[in-house]
PDB file of N, CA and C in Angstrom:
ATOM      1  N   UNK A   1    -215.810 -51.632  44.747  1.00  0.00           N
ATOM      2  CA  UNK A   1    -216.102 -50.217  44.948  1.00  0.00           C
ATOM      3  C   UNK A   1    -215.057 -49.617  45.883  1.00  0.00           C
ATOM      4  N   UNK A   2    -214.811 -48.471  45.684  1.00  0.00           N
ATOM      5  CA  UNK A   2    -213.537 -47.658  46.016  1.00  0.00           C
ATOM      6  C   UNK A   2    -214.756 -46.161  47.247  1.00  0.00           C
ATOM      7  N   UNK A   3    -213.971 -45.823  48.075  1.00  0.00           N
ATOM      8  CA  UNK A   3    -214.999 -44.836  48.808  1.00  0.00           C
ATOM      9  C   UNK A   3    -213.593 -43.701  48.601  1.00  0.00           C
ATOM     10  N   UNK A   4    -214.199 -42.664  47.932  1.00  0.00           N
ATOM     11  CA  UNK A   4    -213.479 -41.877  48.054  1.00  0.00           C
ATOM     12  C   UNK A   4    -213.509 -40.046  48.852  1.00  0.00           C
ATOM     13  N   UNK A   5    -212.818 -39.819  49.895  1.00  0.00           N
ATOM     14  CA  UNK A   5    -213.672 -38.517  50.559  1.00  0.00           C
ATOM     15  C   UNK A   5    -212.510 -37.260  50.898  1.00  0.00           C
ATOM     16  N   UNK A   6    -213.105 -36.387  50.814  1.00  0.00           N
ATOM     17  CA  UNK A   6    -212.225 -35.352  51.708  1.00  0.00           C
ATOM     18  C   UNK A   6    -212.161 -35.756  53.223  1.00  0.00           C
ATOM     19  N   UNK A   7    -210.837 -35.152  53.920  1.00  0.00           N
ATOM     20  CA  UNK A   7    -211.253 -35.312  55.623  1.00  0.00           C
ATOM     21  C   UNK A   7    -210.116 -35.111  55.961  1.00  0.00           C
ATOM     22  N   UNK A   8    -210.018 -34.830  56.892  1.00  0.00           N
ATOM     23  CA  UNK A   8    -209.477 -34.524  58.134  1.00  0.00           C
ATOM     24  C   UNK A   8    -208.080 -35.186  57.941  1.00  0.00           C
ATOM     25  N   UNK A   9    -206.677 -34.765  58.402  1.00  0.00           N
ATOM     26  CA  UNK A   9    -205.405 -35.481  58.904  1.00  0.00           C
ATOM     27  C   UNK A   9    -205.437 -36.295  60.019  1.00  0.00           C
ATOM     28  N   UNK A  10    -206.613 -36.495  60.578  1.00  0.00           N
ATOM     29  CA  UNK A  10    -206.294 -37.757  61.440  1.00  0.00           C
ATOM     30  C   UNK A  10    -206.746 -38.942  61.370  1.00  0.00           C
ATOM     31  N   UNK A  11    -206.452 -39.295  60.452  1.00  0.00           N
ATOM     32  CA  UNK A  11    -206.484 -40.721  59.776  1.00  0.00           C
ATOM     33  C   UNK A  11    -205.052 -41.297  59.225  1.00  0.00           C
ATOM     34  N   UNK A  12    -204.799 -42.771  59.589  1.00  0.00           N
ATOM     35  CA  UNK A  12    -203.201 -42.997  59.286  1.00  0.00           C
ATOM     36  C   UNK A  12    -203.666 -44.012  57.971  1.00  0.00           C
ATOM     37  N   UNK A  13    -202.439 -43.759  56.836  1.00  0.00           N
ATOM     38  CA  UNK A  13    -203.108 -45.323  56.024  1.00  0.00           C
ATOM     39  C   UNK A  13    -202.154 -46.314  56.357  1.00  0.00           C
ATOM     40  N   UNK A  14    -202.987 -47.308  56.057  1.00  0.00           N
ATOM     41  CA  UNK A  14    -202.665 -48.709  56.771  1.00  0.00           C
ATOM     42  C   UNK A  14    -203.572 -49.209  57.681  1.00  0.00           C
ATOM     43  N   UNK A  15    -204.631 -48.496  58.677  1.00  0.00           N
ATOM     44  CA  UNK A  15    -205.376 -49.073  60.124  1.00  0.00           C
ATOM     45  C   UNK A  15    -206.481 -48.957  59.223  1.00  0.00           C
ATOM     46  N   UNK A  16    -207.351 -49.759  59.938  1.00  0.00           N
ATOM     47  CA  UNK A  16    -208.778 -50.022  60.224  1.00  0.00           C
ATOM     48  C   UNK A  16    -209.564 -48.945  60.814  1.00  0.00           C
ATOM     49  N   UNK A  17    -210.356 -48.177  60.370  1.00  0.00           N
ATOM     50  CA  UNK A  17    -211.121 -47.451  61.387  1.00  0.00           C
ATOM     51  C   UNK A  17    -212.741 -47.894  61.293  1.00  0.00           C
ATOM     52  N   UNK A  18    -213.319 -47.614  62.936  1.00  0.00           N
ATOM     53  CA  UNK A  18    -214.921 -48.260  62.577  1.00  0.00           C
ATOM     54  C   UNK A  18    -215.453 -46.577  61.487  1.00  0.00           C
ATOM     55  N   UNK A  19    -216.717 -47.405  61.170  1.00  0.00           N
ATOM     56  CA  UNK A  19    -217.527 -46.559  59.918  1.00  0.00           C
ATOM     57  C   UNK A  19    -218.025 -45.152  60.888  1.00  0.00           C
ATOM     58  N   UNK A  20    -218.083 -45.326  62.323  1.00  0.00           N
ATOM     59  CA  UNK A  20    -218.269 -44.015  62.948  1.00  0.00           C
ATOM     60  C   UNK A  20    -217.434 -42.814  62.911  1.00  0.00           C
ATOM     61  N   UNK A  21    -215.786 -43.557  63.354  1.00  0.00           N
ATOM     62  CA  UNK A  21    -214.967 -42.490  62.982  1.00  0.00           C
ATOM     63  C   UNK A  21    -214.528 -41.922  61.499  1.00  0.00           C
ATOM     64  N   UNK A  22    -215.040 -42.755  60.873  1.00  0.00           N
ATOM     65  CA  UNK A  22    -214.598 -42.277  59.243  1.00  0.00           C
ATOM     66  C   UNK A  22    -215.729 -41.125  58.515  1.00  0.00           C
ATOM     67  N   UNK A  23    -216.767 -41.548  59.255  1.00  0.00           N
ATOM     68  CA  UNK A  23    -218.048 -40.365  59.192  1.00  0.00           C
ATOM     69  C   UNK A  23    -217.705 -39.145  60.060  1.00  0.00           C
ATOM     70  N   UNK A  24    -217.034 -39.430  61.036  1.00  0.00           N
ATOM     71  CA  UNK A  24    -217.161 -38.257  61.928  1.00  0.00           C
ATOM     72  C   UNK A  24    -215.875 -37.431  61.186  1.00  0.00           C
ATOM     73  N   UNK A  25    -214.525 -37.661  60.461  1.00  0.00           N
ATOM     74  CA  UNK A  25    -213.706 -37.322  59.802  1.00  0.00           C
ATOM     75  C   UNK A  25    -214.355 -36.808  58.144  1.00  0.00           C
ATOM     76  N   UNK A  26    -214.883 -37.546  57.855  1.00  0.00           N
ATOM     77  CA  UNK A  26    -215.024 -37.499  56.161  1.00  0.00           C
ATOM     78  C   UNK A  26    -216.113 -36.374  55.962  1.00  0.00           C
ATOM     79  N   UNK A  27    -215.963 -35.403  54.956  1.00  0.00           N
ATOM     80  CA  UNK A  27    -216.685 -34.204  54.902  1.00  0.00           C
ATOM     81  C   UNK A  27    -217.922 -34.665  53.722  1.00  0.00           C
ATOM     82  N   UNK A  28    -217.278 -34.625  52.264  1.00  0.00           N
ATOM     83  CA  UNK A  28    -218.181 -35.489  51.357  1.00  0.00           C
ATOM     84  C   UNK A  28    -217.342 -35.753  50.430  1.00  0.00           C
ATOM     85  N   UNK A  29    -217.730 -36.426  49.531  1.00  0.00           N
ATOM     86  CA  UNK A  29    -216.552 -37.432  48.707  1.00  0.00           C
ATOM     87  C   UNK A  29    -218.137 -37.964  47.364  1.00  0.00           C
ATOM     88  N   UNK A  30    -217.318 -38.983  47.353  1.00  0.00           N
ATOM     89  CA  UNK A  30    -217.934 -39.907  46.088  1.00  0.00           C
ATOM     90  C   UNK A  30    -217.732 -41.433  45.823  1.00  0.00           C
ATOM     91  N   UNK A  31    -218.280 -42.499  45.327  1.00  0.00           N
ATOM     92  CA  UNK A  31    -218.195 -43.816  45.518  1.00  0.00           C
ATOM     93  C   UNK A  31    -217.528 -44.223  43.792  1.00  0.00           C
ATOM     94  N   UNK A  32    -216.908 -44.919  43.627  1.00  0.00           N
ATOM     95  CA  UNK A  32    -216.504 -44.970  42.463  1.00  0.00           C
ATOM     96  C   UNK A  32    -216.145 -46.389  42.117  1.00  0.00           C
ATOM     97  N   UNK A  33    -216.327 -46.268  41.245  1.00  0.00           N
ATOM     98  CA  UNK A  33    -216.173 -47.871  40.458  1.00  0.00           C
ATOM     99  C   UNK A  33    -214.850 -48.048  40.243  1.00  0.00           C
ATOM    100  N   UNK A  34    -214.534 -49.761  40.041  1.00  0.00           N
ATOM    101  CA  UNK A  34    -213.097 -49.417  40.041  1.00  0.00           C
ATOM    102  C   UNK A  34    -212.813 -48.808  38.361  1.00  0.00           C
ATOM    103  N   UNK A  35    -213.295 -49.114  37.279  1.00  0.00           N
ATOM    104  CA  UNK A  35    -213.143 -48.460  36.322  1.00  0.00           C
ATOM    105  C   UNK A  35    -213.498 -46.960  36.076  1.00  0.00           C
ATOM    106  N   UNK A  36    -213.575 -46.656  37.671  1.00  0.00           N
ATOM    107  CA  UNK A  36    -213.401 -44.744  37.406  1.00  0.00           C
ATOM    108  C   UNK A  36    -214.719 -44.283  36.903  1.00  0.00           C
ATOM    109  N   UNK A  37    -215.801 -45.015  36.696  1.00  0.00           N
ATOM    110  CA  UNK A  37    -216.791 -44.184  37.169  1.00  0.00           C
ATOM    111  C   UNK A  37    -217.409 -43.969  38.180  1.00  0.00           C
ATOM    112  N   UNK A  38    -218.187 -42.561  38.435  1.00  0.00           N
ATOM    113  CA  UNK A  38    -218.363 -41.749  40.221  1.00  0.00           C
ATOM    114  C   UNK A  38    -219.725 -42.832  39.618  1.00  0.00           C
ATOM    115  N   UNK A  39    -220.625 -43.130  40.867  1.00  0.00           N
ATOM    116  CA  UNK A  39    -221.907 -43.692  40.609  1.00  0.00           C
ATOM    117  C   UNK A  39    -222.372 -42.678  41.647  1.00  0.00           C
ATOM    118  N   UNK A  40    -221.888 -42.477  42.724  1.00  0.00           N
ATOM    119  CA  UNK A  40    -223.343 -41.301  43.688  1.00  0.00           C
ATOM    120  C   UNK A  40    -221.726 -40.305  44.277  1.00  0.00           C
ATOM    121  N   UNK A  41    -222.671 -39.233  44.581  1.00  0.00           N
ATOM    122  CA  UNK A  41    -221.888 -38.341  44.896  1.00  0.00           C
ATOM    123  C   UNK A  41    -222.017 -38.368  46.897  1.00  0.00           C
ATOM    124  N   UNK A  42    -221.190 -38.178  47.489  1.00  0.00           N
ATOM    125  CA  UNK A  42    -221.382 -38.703  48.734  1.00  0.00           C
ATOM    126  C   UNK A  42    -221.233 -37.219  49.442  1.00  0.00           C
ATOM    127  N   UNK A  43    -222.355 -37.247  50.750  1.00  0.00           N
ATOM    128  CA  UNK A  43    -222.464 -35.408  51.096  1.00  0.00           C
ATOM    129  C   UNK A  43    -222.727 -35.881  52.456  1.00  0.00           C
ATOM    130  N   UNK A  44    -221.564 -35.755  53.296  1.00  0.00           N
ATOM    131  CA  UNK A  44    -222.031 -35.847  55.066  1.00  0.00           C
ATOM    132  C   UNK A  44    -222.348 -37.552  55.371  1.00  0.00           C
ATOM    133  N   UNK A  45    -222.203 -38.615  54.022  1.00  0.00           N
ATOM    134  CA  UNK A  45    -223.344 -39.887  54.806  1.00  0.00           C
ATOM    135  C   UNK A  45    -221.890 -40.875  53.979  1.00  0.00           C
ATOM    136  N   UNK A  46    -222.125 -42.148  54.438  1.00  0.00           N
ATOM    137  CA  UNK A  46    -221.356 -43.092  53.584  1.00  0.00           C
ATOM    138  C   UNK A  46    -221.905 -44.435  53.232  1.00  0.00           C
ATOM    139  N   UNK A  47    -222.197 -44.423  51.896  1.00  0.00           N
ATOM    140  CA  UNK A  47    -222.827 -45.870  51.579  1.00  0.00           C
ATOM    141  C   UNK A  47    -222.182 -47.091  51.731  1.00  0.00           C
ATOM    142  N   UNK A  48    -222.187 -48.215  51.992  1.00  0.00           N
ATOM    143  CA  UNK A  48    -221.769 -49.392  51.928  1.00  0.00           C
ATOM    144  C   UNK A  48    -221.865 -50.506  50.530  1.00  0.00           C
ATOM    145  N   UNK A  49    -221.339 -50.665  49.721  1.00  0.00           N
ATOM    146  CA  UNK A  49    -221.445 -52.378  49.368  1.00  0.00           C
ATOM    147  C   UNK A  49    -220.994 -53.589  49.870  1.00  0.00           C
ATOM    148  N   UNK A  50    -222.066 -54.035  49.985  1.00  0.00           N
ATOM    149  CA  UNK A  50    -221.663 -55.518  50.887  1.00  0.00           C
ATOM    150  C   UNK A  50    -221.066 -56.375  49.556  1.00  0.00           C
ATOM    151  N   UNK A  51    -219.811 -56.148  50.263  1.00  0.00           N
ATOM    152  CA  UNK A  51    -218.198 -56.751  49.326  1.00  0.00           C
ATOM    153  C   UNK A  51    -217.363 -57.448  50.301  1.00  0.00           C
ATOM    154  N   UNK A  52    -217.088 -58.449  50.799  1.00  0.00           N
ATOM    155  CA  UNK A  52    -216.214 -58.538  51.750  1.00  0.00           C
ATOM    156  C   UNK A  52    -214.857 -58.964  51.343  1.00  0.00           C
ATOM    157  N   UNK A  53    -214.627 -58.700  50.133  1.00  0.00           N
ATOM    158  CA  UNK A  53    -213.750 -59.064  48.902  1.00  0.00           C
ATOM    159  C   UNK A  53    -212.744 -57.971  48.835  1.00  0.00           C
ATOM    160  N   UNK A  54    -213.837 -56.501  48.166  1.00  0.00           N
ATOM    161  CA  UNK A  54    -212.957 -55.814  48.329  1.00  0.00           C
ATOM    162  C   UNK A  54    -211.463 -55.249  48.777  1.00  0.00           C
ATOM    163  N   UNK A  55    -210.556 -55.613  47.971  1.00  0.00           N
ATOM    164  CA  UNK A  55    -209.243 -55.114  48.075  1.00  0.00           C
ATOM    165  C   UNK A  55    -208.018 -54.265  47.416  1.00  0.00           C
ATOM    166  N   UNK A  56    -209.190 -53.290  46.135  1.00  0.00           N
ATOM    167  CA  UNK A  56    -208.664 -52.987  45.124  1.00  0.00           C
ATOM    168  C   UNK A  56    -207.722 -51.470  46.047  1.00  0.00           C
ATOM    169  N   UNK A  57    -206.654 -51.262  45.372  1.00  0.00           N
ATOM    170  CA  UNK A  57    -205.872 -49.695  45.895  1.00  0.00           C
ATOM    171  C   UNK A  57    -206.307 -48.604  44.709  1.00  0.00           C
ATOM    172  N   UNK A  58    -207.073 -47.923  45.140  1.00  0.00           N
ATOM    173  CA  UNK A  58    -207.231 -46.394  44.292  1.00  0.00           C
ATOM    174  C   UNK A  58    -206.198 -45.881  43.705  1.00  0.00           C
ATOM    175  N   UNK A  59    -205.671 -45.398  42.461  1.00  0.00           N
ATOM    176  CA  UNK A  59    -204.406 -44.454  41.832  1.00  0.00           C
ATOM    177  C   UNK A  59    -204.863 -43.225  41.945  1.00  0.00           C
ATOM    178  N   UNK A  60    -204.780 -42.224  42.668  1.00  0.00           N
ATOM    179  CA  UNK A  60    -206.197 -41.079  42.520  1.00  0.00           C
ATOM    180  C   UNK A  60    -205.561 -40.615  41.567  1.00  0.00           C
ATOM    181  N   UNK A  61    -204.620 -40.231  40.440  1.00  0.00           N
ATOM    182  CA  UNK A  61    -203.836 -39.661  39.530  1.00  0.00           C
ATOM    183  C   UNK A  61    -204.716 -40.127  38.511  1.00  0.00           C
ATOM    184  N   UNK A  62    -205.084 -41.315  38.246  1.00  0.00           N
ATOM    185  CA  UNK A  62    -206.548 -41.990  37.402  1.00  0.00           C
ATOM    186  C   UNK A  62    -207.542 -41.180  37.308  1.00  0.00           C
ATOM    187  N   UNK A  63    -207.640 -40.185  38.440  1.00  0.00           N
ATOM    188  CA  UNK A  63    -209.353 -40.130  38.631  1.00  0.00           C
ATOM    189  C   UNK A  63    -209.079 -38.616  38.987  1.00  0.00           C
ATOM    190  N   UNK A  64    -208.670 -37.638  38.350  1.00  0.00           N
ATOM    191  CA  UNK A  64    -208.069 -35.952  38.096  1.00  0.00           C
ATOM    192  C   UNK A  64    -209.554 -35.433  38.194  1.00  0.00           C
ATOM    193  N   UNK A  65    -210.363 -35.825  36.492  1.00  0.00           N
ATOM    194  CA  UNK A  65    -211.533 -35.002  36.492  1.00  0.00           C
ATOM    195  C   UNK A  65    -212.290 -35.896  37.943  1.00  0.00           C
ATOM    196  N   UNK A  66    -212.616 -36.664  38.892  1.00  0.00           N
ATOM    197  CA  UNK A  66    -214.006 -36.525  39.347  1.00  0.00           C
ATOM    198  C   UNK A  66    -213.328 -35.642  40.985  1.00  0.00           C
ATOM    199  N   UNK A  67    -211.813 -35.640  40.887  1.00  0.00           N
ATOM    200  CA  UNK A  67    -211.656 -35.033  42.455  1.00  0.00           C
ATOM    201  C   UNK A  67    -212.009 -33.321  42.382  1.00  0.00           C
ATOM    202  N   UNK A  68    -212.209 -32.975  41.399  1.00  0.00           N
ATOM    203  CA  UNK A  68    -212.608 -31.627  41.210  1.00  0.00           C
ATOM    204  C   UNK A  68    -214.040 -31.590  42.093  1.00  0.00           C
ATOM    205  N   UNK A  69    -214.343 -32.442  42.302  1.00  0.00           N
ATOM    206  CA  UNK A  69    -215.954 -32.540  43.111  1.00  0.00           C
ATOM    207  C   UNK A  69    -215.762 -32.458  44.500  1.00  0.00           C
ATOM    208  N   UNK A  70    -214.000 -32.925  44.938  1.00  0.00           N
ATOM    209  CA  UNK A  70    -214.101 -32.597  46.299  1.00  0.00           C
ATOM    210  C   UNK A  70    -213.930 -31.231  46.777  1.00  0.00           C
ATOM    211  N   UNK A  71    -214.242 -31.037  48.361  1.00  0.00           N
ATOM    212  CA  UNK A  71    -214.506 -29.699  48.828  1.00  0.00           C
ATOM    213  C   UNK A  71    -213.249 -29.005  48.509  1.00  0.00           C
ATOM    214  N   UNK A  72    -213.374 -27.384  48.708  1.00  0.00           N
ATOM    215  CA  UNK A  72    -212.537 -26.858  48.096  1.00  0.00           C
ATOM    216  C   UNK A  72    -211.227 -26.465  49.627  1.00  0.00           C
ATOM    217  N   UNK A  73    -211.896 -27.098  50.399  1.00  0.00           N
ATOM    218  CA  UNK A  73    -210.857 -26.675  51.606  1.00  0.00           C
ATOM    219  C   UNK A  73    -210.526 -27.730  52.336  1.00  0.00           C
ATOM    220  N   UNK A  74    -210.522 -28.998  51.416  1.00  0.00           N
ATOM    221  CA  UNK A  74    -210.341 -30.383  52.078  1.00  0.00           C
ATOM    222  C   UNK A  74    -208.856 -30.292  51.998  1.00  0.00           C
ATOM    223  N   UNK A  75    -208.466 -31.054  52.999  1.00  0.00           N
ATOM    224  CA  UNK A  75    -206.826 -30.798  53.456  1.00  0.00           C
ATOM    225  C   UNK A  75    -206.149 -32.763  52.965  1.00  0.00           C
ATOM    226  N   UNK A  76    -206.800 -33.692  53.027  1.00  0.00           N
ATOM    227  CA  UNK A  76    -206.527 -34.522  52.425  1.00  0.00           C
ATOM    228  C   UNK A  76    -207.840 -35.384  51.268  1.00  0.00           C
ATOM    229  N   UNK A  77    -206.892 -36.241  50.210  1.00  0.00           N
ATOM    230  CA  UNK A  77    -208.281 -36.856  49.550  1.00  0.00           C
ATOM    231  C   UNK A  77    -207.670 -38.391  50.416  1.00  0.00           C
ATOM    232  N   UNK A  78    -209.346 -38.942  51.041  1.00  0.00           N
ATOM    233  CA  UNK A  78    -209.243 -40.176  51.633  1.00  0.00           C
ATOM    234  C   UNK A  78    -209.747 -41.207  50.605  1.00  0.00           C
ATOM    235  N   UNK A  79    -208.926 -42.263  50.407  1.00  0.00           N
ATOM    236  CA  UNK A  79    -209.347 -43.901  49.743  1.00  0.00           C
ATOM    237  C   UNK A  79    -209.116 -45.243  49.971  1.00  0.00           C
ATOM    238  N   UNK A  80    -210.334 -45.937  50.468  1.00  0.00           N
ATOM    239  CA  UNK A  80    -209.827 -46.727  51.073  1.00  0.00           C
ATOM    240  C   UNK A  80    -211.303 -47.896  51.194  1.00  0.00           C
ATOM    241  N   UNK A  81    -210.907 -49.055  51.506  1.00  0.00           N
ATOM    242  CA  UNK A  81    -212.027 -50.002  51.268  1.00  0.00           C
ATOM    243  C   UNK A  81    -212.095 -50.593  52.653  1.00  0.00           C
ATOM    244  N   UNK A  82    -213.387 -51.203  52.788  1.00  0.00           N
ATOM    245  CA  UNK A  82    -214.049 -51.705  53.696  1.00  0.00           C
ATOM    246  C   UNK A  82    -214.291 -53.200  54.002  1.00  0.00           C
ATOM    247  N   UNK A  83    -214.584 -53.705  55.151  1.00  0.00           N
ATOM    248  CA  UNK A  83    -214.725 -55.317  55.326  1.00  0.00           C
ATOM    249  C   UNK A  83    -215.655 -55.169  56.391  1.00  0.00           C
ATOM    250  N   UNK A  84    -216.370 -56.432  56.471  1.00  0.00           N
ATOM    251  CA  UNK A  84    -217.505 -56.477  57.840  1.00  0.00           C
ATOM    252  C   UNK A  84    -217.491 -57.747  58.053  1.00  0.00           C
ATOM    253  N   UNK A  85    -216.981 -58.240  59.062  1.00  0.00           N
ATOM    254  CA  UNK A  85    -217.191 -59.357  59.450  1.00  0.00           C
ATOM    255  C   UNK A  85    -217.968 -60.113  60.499  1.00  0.00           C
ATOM    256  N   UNK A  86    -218.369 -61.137  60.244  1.00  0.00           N
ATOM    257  CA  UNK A  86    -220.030 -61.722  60.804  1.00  0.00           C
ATOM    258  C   UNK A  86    -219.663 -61.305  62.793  1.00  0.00           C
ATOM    259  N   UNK A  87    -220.826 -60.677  62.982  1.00  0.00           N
ATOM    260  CA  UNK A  87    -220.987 -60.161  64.046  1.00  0.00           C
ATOM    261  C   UNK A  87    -220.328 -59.046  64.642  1.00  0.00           C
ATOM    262  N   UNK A  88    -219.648 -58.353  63.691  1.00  0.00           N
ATOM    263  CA  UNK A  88    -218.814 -57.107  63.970  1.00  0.00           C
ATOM    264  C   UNK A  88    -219.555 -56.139  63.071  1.00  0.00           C
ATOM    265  N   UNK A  89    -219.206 -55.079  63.534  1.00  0.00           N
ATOM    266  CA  UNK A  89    -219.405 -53.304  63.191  1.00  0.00           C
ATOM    267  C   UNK A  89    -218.497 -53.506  62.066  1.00  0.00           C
ATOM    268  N   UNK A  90    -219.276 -52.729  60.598  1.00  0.00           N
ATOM    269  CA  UNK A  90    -218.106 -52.344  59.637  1.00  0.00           C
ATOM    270  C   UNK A  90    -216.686 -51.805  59.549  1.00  0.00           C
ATOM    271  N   UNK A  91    -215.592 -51.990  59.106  1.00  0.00           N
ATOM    272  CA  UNK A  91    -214.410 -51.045  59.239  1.00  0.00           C
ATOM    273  C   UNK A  91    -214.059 -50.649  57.914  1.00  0.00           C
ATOM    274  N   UNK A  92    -213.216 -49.999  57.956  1.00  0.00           N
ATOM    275  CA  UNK A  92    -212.584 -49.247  56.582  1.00  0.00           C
ATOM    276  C   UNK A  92    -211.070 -49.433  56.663  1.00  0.00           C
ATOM    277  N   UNK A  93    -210.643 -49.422  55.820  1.00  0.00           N
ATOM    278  CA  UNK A  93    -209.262 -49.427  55.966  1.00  0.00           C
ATOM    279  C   UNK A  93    -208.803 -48.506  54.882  1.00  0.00           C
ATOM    280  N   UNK A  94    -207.984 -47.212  55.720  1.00  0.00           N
ATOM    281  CA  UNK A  94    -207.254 -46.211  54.986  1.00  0.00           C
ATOM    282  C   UNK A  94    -206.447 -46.516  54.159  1.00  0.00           C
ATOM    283  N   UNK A  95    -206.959 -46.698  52.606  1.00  0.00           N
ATOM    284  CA  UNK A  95    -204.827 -46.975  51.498  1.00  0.00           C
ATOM    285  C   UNK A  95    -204.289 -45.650  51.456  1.00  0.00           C
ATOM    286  N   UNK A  96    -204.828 -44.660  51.281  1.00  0.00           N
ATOM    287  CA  UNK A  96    -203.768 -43.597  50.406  1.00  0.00           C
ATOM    288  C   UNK A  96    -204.964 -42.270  50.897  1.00  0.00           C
ATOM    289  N   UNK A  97    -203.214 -41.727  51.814  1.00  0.00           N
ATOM    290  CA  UNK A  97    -204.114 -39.904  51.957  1.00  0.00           C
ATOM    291  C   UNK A  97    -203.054 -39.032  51.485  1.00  0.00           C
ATOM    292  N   UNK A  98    -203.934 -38.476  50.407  1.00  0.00           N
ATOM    293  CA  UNK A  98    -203.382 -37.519  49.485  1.00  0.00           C
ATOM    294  C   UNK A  98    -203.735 -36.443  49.372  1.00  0.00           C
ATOM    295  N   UNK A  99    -202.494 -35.470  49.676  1.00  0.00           N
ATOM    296  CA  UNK A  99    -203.118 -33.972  49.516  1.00  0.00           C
ATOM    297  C   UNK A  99    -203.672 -33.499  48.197  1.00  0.00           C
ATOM    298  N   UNK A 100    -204.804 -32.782  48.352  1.00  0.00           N
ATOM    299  CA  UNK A 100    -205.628 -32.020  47.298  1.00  0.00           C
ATOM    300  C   UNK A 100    -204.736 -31.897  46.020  1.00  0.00           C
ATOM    301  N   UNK A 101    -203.331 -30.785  47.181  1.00  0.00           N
ATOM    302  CA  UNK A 101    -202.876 -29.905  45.883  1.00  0.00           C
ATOM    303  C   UNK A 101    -202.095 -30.846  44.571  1.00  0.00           C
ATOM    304  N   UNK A 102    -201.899 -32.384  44.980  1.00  0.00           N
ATOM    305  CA  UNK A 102    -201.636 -32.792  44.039  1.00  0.00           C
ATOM    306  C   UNK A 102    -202.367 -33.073  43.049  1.00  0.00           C
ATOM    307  N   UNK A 103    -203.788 -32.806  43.106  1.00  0.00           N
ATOM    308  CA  UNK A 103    -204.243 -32.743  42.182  1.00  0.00           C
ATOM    309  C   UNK A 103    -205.091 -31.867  40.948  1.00  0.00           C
ATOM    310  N   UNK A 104    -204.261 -30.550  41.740  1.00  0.00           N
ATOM    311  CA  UNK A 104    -205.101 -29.760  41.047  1.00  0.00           C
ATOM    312  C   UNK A 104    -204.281 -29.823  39.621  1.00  0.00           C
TER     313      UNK A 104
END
């Protein structure tokens, strides 16, 4: 599973951020399969799958029709996957922040 969101420019890709700051950045977005289907639409909250596998990179150029769902004044699209490791707080790790307008 791929987390995909509008948010904020202060996020770098490449780092780790905990699941607090990626909530406190991320406006609403959508969870997506890696074969590009949206399964929930994501509004203010962020779901987890417990994957500790996860390492797939998003093409957002793949996925044209579902970014039409992001906000209309989001300044980047965020994608990026997650790890939790035993006795630690979840993290995320930023792949790819891409401005909107490339996809309109």
């Amino acid at each position: 599973m791929i987390l995909i969101f509008s948010c904020s420019n202060n996020l770098e890709e490449g780092k780790y951020y905990s699941l607090s700051t990626i909530k406190k950045h991320a406006r609403n977005g959508q969870m997506v399969h890696s074969n590009g289907l949206v399964t929930e639409r994501i509004e203010k909250r962020i779901f987890l799958v417990e994957d500790d596998d996860v390492s797939l990179i998003l093409n957002l150029s793949d996925y044209k029709k579902e970014s039409k769902y992001l906000g209309k004044n989001s300044k980047v699209v965020f994608s990026g996957t997650y790890r939790k490791k035993a006795f630690q707080k979840p993290e995320i790790k930023v792949l790819s922040l891409q401005k909107v307008e490339e996809f309109k």
